[in-house]
C-alpha atoms as a PDB file:
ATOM      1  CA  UNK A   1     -16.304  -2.075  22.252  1.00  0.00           C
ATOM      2  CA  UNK A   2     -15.245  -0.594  18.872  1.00  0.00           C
ATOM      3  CA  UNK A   3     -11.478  -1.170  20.131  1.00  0.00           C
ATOM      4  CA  UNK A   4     -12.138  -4.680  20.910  1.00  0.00           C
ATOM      5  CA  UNK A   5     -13.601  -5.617  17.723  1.00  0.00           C
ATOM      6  CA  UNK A   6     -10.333  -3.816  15.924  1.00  0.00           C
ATOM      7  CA  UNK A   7      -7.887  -5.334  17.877  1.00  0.00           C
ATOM      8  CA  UNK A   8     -10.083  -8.916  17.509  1.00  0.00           C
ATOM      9  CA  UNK A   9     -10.009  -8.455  13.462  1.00  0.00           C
ATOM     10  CA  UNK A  10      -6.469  -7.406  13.476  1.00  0.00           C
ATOM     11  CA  UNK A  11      -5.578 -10.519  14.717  1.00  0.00           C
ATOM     12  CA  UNK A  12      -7.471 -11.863  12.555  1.00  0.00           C
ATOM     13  CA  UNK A  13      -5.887 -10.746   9.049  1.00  0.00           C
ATOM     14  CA  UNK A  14      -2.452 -11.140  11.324  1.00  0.00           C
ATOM     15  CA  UNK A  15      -3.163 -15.336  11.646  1.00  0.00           C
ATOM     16  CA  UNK A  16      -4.026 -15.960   8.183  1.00  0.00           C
ATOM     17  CA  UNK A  17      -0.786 -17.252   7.261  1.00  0.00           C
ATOM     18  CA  UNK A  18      -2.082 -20.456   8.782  1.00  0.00           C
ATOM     19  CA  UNK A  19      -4.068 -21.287   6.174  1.00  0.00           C
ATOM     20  CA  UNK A  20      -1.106 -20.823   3.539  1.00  0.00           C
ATOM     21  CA  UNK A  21       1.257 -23.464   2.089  1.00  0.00           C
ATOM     22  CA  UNK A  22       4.106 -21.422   1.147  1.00  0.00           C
ATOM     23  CA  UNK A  23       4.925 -18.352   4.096  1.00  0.00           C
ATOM     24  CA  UNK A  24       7.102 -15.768   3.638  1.00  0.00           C
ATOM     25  CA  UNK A  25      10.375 -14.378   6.111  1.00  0.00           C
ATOM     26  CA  UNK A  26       8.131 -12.888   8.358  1.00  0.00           C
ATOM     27  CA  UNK A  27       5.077 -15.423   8.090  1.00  0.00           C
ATOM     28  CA  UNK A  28       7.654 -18.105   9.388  1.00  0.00           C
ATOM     29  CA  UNK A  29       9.052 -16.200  11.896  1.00  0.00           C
ATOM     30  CA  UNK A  30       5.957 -15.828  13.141  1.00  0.00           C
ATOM     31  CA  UNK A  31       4.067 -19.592  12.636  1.00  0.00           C
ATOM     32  CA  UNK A  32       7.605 -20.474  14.464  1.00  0.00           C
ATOM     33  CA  UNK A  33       8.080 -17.985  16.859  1.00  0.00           C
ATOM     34  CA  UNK A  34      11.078 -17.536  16.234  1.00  0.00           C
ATOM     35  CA  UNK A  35      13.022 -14.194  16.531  1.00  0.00           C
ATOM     36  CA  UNK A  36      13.764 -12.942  13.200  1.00  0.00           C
ATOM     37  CA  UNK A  37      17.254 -12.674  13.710  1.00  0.00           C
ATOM     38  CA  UNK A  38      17.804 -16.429  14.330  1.00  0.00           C
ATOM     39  CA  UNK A  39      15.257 -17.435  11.750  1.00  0.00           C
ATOM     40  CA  UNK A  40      18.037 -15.544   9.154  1.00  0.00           C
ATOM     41  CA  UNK A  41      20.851 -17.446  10.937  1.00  0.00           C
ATOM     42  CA  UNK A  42      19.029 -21.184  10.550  1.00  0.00           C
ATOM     43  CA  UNK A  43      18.707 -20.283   6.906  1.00  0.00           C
ATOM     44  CA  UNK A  44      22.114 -18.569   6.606  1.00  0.00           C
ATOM     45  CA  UNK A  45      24.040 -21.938   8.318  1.00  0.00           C
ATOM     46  CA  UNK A  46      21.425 -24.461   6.105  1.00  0.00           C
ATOM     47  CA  UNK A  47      19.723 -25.649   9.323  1.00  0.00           C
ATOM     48  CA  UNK A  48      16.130 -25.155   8.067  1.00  0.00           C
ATOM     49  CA  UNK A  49      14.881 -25.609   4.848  1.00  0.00           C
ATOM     50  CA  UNK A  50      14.114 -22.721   2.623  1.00  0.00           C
ATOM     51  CA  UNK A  51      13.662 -21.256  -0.832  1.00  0.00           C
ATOM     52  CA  UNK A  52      15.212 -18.190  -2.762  1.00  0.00           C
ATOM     53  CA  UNK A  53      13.207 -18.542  -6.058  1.00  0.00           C
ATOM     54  CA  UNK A  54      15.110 -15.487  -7.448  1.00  0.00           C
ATOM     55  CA  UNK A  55      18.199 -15.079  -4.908  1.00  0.00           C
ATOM     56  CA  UNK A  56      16.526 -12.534  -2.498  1.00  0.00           C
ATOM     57  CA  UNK A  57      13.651 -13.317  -1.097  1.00  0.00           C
ATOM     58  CA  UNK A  58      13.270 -16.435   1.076  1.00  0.00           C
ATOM     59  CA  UNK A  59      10.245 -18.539   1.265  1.00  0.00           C
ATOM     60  CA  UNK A  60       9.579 -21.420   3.452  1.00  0.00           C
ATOM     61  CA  UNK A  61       6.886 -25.080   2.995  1.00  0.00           C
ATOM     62  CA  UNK A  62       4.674 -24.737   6.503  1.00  0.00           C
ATOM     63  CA  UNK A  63       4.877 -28.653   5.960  1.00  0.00           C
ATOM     64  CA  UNK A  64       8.337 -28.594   5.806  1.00  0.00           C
ATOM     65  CA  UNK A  65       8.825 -26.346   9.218  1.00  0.00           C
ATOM     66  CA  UNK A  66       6.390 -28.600  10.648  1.00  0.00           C
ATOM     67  CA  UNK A  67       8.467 -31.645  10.127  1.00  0.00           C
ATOM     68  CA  UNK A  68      11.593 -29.882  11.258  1.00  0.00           C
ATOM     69  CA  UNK A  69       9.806 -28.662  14.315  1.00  0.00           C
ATOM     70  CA  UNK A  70       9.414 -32.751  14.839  1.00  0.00           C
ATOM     71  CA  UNK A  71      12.807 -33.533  14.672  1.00  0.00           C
ATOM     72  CA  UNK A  72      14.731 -35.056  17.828  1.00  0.00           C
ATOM     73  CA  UNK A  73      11.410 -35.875  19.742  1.00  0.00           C
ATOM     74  CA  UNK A  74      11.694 -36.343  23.321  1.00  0.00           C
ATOM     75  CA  UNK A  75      10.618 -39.644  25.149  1.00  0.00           C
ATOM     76  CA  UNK A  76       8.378 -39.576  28.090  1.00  0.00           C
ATOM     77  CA  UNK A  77       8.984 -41.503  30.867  1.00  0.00           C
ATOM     78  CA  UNK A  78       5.836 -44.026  30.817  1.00  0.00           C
END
């Protein structure tokens, strides 16, 4: 029971990135799921928009990946 209730509020504290505007490298990685590895080649190559306030450290707008999750929407058939 004690176990559950760790592994429940672990989770927890691990998800509240989705209440954030601005998410860091591993925040986006994660809101994405996307390895972490490709994440760093989308922003190395300029496919997917990002910030490096000082040069180092990259930040990303959850708006932002949410509208470049949108892109090239598929048609159903109907």
């Amino acid at each position: 029971m004690e176990q559950d209730l760790e592994n429940r509020i672990s989770k927890l504290e691990s998800s509240l990135f989705l209440i954030k505007s601005i998410l860091s490298f591993d925040e986006a990685s994660e809101f994405l799921n996307l390895s972490k590895s490709y994440l760093y080649k989308l922003t190395s190559s300029g496919q997917i928009p990002h910030y490096k306030p000082q040069g180092k450290m990259l930040y990303f707008e959850k708006s932002e990946l949410e509208n470049w999750l949108r892109q090239n929407p598929v048609k159903t058939n109907q």
